[in-house]
C-alpha atoms as a PDB file:
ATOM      1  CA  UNK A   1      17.350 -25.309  47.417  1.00  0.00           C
ATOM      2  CA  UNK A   2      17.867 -22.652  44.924  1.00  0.00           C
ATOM      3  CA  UNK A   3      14.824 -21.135  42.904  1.00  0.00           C
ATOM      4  CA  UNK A   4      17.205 -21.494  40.135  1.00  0.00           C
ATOM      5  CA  UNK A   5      17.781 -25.271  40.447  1.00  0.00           C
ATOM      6  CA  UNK A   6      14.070 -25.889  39.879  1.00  0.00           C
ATOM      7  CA  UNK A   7      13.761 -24.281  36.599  1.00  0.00           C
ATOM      8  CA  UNK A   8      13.387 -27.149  34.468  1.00  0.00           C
ATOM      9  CA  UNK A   9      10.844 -28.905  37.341  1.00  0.00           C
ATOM     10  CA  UNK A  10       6.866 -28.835  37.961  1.00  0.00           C
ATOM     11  CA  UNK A  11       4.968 -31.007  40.808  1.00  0.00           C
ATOM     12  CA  UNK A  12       1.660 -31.740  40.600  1.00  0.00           C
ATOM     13  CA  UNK A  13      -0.417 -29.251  42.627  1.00  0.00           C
ATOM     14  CA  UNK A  14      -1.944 -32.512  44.550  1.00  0.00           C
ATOM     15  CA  UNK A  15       0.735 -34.228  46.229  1.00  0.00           C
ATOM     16  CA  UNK A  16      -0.882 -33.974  49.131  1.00  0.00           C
ATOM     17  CA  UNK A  17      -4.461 -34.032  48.264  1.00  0.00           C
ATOM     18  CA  UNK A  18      -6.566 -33.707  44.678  1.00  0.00           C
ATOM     19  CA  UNK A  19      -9.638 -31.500  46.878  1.00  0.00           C
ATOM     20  CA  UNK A  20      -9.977 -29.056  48.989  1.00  0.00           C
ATOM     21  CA  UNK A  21      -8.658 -25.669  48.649  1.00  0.00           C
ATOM     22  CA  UNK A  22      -4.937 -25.705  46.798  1.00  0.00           C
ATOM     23  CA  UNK A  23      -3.481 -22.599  48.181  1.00  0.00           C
ATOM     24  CA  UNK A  24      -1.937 -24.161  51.503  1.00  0.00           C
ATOM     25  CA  UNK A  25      -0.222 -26.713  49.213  1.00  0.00           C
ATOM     26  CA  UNK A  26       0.383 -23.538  46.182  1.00  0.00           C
ATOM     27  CA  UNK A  27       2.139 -20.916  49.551  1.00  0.00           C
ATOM     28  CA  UNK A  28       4.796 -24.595  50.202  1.00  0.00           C
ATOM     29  CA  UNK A  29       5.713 -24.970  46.437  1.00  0.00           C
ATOM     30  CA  UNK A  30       6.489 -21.547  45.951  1.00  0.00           C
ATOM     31  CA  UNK A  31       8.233 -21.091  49.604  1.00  0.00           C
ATOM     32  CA  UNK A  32      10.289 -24.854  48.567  1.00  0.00           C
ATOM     33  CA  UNK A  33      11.179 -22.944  45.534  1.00  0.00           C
ATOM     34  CA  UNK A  34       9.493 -24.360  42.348  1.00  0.00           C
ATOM     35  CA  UNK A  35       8.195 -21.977  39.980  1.00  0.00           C
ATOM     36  CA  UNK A  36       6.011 -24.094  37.842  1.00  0.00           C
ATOM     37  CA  UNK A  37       3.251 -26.722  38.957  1.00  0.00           C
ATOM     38  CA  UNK A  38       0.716 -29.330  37.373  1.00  0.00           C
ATOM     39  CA  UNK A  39      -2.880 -28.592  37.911  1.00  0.00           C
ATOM     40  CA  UNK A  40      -4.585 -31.777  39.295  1.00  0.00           C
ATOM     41  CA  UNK A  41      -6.808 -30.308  41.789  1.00  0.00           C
ATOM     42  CA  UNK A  42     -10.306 -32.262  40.699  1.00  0.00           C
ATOM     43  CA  UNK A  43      -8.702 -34.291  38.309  1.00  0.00           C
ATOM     44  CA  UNK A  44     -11.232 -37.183  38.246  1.00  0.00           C
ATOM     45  CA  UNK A  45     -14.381 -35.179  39.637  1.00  0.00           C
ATOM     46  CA  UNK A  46     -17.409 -33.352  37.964  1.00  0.00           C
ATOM     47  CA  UNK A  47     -16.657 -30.151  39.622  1.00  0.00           C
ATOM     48  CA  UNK A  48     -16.819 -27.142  37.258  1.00  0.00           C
ATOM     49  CA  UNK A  49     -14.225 -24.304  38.402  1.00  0.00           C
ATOM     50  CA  UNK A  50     -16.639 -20.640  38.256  1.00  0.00           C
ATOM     51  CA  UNK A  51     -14.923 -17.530  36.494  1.00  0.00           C
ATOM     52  CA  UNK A  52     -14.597 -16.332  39.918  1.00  0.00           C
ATOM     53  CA  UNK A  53     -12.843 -18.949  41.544  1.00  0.00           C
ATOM     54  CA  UNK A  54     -10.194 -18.827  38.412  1.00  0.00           C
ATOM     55  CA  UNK A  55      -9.727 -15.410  38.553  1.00  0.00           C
ATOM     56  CA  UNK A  56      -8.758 -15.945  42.105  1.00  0.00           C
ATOM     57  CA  UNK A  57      -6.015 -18.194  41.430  1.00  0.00           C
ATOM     58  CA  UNK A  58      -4.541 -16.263  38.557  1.00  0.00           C
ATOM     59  CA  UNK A  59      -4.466 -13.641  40.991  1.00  0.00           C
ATOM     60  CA  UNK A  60      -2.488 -16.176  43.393  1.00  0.00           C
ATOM     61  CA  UNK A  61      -0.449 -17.602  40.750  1.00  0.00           C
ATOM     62  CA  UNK A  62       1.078 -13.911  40.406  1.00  0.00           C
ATOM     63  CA  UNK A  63       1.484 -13.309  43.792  1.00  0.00           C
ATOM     64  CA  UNK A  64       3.620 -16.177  44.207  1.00  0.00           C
ATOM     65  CA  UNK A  65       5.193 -15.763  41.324  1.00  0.00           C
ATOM     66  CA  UNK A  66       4.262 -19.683  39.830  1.00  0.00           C
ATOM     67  CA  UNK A  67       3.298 -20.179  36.134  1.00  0.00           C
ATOM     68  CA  UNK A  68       1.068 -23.609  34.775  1.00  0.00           C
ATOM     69  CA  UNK A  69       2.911 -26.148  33.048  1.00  0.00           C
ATOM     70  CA  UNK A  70      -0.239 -28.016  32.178  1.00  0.00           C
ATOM     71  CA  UNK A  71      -3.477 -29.395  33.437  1.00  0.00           C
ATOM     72  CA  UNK A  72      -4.862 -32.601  34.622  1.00  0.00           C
ATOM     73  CA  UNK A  73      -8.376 -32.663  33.071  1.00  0.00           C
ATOM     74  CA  UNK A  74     -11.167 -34.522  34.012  1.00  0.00           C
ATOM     75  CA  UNK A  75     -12.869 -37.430  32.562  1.00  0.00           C
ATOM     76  CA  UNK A  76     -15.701 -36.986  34.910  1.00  0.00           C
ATOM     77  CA  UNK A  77     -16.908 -38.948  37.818  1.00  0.00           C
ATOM     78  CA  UNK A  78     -20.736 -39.528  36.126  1.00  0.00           C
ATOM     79  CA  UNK A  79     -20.124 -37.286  33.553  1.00  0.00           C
ATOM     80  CA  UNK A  80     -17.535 -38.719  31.093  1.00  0.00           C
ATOM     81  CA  UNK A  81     -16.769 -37.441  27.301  1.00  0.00           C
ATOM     82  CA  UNK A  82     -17.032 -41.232  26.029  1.00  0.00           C
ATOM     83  CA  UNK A  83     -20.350 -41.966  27.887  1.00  0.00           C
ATOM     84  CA  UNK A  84     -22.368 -44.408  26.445  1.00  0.00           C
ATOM     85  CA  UNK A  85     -25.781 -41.770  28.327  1.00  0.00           C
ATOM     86  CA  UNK A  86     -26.385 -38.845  26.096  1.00  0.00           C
ATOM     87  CA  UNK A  87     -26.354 -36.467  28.949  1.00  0.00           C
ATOM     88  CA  UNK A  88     -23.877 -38.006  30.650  1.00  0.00           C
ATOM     89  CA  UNK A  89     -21.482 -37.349  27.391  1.00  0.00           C
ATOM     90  CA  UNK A  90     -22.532 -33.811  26.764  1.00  0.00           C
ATOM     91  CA  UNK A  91     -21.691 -32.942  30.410  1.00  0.00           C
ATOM     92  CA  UNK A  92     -18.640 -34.539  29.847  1.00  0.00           C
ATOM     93  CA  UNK A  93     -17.518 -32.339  27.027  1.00  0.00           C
ATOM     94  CA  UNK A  94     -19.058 -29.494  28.821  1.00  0.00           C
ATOM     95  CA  UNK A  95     -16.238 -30.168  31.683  1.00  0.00           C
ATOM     96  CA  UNK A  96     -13.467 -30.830  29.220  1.00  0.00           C
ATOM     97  CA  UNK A  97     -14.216 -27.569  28.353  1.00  0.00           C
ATOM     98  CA  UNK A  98     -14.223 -25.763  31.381  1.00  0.00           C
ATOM     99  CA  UNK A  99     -10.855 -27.541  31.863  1.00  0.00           C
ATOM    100  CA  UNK A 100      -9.185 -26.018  28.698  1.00  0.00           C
ATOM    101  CA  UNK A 101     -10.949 -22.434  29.459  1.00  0.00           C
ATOM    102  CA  UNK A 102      -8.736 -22.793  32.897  1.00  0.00           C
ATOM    103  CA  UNK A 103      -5.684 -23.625  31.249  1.00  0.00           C
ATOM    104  CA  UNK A 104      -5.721 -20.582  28.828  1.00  0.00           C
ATOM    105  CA  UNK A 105      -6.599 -18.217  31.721  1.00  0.00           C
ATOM    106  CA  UNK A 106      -3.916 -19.872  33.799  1.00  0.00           C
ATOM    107  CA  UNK A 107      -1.289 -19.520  30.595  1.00  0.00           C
ATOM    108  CA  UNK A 108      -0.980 -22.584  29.742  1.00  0.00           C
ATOM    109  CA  UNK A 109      -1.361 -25.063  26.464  1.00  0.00           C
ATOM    110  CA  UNK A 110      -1.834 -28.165  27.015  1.00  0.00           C
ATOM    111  CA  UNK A 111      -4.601 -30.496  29.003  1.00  0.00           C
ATOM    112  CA  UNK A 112      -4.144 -34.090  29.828  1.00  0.00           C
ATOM    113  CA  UNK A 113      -7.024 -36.395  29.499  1.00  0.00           C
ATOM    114  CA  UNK A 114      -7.520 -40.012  29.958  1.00  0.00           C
ATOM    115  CA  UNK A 115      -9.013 -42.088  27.527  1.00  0.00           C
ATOM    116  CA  UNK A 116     -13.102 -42.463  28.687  1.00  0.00           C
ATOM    117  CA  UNK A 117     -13.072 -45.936  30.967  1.00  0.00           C
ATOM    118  CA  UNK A 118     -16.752 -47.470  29.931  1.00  0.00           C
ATOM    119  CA  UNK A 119     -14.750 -49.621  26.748  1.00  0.00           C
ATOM    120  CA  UNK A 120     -12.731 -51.555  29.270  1.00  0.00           C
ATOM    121  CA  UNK A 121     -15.700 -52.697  31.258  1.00  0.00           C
ATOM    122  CA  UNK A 122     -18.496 -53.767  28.878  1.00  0.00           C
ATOM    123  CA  UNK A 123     -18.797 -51.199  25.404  1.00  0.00           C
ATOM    124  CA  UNK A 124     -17.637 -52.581  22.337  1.00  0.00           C
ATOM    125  CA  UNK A 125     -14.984 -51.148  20.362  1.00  0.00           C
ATOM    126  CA  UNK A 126     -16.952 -49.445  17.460  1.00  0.00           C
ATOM    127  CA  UNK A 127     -19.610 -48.200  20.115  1.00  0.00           C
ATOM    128  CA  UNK A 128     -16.792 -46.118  21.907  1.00  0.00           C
ATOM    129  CA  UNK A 129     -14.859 -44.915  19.212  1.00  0.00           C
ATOM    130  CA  UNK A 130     -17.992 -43.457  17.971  1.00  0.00           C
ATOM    131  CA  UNK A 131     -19.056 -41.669  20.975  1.00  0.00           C
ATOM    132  CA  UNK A 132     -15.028 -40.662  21.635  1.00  0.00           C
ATOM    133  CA  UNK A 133     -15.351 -39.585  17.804  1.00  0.00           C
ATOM    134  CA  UNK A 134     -18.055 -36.926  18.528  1.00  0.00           C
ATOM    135  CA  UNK A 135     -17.170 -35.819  21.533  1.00  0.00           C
ATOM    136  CA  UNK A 136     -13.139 -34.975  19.683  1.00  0.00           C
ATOM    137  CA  UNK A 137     -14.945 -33.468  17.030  1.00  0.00           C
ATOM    138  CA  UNK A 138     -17.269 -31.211  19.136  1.00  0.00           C
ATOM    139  CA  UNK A 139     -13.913 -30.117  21.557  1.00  0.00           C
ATOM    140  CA  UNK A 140     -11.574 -29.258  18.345  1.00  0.00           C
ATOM    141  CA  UNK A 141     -12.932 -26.178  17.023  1.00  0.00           C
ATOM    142  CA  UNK A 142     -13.198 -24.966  20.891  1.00  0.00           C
ATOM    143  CA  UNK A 143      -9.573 -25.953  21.960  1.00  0.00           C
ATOM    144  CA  UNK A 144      -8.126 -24.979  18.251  1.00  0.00           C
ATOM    145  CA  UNK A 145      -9.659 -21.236  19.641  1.00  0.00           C
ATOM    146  CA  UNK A 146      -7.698 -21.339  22.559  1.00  0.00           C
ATOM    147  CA  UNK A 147      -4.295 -22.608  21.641  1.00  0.00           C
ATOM    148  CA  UNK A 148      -4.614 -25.673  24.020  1.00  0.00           C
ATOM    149  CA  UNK A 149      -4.019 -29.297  23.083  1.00  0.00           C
ATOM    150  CA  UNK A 150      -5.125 -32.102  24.605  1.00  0.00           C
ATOM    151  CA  UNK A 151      -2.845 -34.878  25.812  1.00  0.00           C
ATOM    152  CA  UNK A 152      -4.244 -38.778  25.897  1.00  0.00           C
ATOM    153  CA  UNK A 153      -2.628 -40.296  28.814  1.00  0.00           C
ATOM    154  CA  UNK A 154      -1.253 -43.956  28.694  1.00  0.00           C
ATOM    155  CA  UNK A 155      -2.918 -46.294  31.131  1.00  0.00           C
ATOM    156  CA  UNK A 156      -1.081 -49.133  33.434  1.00  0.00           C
ATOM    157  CA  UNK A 157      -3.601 -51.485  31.237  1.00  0.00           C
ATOM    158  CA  UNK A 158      -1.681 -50.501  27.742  1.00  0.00           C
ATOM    159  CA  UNK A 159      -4.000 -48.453  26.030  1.00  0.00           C
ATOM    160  CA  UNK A 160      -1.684 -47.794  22.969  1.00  0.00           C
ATOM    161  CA  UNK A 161      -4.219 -48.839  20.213  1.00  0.00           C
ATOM    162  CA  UNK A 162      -6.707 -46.710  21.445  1.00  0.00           C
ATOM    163  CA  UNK A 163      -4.266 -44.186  21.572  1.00  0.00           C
ATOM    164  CA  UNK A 164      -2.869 -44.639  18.061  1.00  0.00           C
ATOM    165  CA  UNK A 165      -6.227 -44.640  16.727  1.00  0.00           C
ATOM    166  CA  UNK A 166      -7.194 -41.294  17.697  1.00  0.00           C
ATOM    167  CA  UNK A 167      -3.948 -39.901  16.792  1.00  0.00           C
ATOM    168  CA  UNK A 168      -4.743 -41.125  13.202  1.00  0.00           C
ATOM    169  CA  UNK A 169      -7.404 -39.439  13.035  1.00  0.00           C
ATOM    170  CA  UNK A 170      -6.761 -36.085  14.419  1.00  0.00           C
ATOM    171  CA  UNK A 171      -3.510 -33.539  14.094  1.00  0.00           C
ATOM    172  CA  UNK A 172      -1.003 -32.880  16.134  1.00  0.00           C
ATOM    173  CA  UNK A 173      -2.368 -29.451  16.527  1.00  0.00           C
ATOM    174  CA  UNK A 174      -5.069 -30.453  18.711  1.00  0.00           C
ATOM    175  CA  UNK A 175      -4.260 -33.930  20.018  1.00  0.00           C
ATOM    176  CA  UNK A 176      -0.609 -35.656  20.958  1.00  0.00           C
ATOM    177  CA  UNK A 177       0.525 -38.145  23.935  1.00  0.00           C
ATOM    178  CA  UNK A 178       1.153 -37.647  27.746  1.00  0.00           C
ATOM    179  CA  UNK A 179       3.551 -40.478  28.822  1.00  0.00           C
ATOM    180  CA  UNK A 180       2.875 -41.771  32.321  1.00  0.00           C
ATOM    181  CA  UNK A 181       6.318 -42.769  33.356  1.00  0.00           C
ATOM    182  CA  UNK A 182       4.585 -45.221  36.197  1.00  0.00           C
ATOM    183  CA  UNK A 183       1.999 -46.547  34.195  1.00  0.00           C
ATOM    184  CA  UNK A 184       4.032 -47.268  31.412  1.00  0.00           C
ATOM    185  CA  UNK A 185       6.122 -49.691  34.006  1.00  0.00           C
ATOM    186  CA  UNK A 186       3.562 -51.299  35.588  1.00  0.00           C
ATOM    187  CA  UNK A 187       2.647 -52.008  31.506  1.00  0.00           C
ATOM    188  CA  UNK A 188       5.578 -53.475  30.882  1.00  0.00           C
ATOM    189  CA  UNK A 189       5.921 -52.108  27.782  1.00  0.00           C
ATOM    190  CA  UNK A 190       4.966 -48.293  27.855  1.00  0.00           C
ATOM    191  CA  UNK A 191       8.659 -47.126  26.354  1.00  0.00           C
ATOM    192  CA  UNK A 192       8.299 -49.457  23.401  1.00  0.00           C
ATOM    193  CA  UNK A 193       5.023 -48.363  22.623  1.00  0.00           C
ATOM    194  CA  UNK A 194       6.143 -44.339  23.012  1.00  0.00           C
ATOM    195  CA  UNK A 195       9.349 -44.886  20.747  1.00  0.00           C
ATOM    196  CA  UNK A 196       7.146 -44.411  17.570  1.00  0.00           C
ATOM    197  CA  UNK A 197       4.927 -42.069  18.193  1.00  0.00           C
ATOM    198  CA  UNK A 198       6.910 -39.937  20.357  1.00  0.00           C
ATOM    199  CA  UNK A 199       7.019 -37.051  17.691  1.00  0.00           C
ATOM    200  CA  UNK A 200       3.509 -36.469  19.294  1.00  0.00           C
ATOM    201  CA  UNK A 201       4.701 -36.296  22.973  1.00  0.00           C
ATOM    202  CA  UNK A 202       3.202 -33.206  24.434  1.00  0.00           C
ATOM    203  CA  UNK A 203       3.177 -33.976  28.226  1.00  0.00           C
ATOM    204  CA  UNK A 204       4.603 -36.129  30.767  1.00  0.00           C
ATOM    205  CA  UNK A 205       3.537 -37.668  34.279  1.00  0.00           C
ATOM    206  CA  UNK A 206       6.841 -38.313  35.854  1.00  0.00           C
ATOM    207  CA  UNK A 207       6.813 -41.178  39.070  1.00  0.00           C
ATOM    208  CA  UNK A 208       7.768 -44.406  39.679  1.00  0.00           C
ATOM    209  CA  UNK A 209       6.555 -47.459  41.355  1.00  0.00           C
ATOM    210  CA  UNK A 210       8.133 -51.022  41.568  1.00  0.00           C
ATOM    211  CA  UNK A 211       6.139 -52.306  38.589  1.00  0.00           C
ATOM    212  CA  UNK A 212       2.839 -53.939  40.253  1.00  0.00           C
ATOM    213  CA  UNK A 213       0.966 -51.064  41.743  1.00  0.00           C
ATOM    214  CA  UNK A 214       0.382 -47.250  40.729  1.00  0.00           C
ATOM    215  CA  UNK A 215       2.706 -45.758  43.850  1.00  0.00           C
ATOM    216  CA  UNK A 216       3.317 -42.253  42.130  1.00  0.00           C
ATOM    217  CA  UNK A 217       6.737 -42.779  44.144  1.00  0.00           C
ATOM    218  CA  UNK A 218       9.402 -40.093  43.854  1.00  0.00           C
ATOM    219  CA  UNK A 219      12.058 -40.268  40.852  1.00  0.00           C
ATOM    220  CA  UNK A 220      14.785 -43.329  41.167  1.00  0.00           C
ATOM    221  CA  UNK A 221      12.345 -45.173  44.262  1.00  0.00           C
ATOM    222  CA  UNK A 222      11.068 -47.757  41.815  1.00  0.00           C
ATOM    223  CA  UNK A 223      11.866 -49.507  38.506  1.00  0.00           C
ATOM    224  CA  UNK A 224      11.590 -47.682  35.667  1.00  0.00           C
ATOM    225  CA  UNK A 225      13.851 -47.123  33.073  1.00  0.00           C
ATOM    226  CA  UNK A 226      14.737 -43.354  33.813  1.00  0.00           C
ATOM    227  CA  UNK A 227      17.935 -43.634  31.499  1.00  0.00           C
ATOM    228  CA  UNK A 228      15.842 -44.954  28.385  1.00  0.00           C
ATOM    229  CA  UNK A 229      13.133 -42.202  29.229  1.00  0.00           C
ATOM    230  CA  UNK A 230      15.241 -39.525  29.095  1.00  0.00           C
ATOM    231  CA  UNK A 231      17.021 -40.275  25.718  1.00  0.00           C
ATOM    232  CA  UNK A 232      13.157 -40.928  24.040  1.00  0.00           C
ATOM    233  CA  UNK A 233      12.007 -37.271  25.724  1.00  0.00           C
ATOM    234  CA  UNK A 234      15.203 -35.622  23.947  1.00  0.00           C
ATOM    235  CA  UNK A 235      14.674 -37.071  20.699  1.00  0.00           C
ATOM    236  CA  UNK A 236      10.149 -36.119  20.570  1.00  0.00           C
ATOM    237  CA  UNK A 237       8.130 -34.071  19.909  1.00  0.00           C
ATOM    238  CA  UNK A 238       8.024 -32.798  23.723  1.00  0.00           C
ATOM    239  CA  UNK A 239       9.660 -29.159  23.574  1.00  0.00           C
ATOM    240  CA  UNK A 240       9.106 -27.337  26.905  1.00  0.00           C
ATOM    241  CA  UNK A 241      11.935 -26.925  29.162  1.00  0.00           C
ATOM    242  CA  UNK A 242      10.064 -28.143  32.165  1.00  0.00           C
ATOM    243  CA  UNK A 243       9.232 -31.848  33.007  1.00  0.00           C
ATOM    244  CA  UNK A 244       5.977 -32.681  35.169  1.00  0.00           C
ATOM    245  CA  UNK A 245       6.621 -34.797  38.628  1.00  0.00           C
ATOM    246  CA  UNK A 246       3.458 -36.603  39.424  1.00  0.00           C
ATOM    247  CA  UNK A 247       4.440 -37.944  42.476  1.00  0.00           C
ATOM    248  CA  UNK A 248       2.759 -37.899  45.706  1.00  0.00           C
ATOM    249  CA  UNK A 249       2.431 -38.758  49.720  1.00  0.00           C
ATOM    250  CA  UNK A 250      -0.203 -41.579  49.920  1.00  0.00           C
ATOM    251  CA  UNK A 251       2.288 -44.251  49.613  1.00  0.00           C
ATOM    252  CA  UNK A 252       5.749 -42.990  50.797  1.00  0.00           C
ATOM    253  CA  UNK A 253       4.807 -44.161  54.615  1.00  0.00           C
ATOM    254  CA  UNK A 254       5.603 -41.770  57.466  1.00  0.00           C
ATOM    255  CA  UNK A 255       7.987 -39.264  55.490  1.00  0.00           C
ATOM    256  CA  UNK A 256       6.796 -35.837  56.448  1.00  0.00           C
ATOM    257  CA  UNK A 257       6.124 -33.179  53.977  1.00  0.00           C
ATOM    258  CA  UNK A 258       9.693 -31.385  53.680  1.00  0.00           C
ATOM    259  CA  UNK A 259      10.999 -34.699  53.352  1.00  0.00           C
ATOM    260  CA  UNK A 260       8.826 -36.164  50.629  1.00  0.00           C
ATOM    261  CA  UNK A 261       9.397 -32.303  48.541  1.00  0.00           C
ATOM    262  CA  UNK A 262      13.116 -33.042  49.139  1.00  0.00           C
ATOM    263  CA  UNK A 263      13.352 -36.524  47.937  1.00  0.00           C
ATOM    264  CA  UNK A 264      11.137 -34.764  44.816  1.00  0.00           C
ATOM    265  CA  UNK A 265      13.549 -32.434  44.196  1.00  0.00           C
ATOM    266  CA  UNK A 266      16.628 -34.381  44.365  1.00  0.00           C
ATOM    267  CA  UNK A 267      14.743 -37.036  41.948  1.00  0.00           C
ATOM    268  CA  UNK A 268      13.675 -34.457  39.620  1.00  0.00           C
ATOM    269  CA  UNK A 269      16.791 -32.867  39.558  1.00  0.00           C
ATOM    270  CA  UNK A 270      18.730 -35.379  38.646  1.00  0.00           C
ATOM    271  CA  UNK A 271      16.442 -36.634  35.978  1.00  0.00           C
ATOM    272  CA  UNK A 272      16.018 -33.008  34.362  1.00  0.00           C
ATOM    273  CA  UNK A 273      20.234 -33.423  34.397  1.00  0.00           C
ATOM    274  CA  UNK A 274      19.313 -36.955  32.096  1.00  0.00           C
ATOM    275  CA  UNK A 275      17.357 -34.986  29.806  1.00  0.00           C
ATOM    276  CA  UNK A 276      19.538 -32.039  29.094  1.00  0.00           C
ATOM    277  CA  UNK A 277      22.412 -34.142  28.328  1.00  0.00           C
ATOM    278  CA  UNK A 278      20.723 -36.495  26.395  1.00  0.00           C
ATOM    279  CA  UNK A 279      19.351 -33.532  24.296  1.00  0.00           C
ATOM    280  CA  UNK A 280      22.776 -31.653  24.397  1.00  0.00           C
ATOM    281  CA  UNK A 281      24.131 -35.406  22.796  1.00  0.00           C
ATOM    282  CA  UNK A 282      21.425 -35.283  20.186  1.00  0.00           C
ATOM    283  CA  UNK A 283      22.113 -31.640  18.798  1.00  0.00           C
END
């Protein structure tokens, strides 16, 4: 596979694991050929990347010659930025914010976030929006500084309204949509919901499942409606040339690892093929 033919492609740095140290898994995407990847080391831990430990991988990130097309951020495993503890909250802003410093350093714009869990399990609507409300406002001025947005992910519970609530209430210069291609199928309903508001699509999570469980399959393995996706992504708000493959090995079975990167690459491919045409229809 050409370096070439994976211009328009990122994977998400764990498709083999979200801890432990990236660079084994960094040295394959490089030497498989892809030149851009999605930061999701930690996604959904407290840890708090030093200034050392970035500096480190913006030195590997040049060696290997790979650039960031965005970041998984983390709501936190205790500490969450819609926490209903005090401390709890302002640790979670604390690590939104280390996330955001990594993505500028990195050279990226964009972080993707999901929505703070506690309303689904026993807060009341007013209660979280509050909290959500003051934790946005204190993480504006602070992304604004660093040219990075943040991204509110679409959950396979169809979290639209919460969603379309904050985007009312903030611009598009600080907050727009990732679309979670899998979630969005086991939904049922996730490319109805994107069609209006995908002006503010700023990031995608690209993988497939079979409609009932969260598989992060490869492109094409599943049921969503790739076709339909790739006409909406040519006609938003989303601009970069490169799409974001969230795919990975826990449920493909026994496929080894130059399989599984294969059957990503052939996927991807073919989908990034959907998406130029579809954009080369539209202009």
């Amino acid at each position: 596979m050409s370096a070439a033919m994976l211009e328009n492609l990122a994977l998400a740095t764990d498709y083999v694991t979200s801890r432990g140290d990236p660079e084994p898994h960094l040295r394959r995407l490089a030497e498989t050929g892809f030149r851009h990847v999605h930061w999701c080391h930690q996604w959904n831990t407290d840890y708090l990347y030093p200034a050392d430990e970035v500096r480190r991988l913006a030195a590997l990130f040049r060696e290997l010659g790979l650039s960031l097309n965005d970041v998984h951020a983390s709501s936190g495993d205790r500490h969450s930025w819609g926490s209903p503890w005090p401390w709890r909250r302002r640790a979670g802003i604390e690590l939104v914010r280390n996330r955001i410093e990594i993505t500028r350093e990195l050279g990226s714009d964009v972080i993707v976030m999901h929505l703070p869990w506690f309303i689904r399990w026993w807060d009341s609507t007013s209660a979280w929006w509050s909290r959500f409300r003051r934790s946005l406002d204190a993480l504006q001025p602070f992304a604004r500084e660093r040219q990075v947005r943040i991204a509110l992910e679409n959950m396979p519970f169809d979290n639209f309204v919460l969603i379309e609530q904050a985007l009312a209430a903030y611009p598009p210069d600080f907050l727009g949509i990732c679309y979670d291609a899998g979630h969005g199928t086991i939904a049922g309903n996730g490319l109805d919901r994107l069609e209006p508001l995908k002006a503010r699509l700023i990031a995608l999570h690209l993988h497939d499942n079979e409609g009932e469980k969260d598989r992060h399959w490869p492109l094409f393995r599943g049921t969503t409606d790739w076709p339909r996706l790739a006409r909406l992504i040519a006609t938003s708000g989303y601009a970069k040339p490169v799409l974001t493959i969230e795919s990975n090995m826990h449920n493909v079975g026994d496929q080894s690892e130059k399989d599984f990167l294969a059957e990503i690459i052939a996927g991807g491919t073919r989908f990034a093929e959907m998406v130029a045409e579809a954009r080369q229809n539209k202009a």
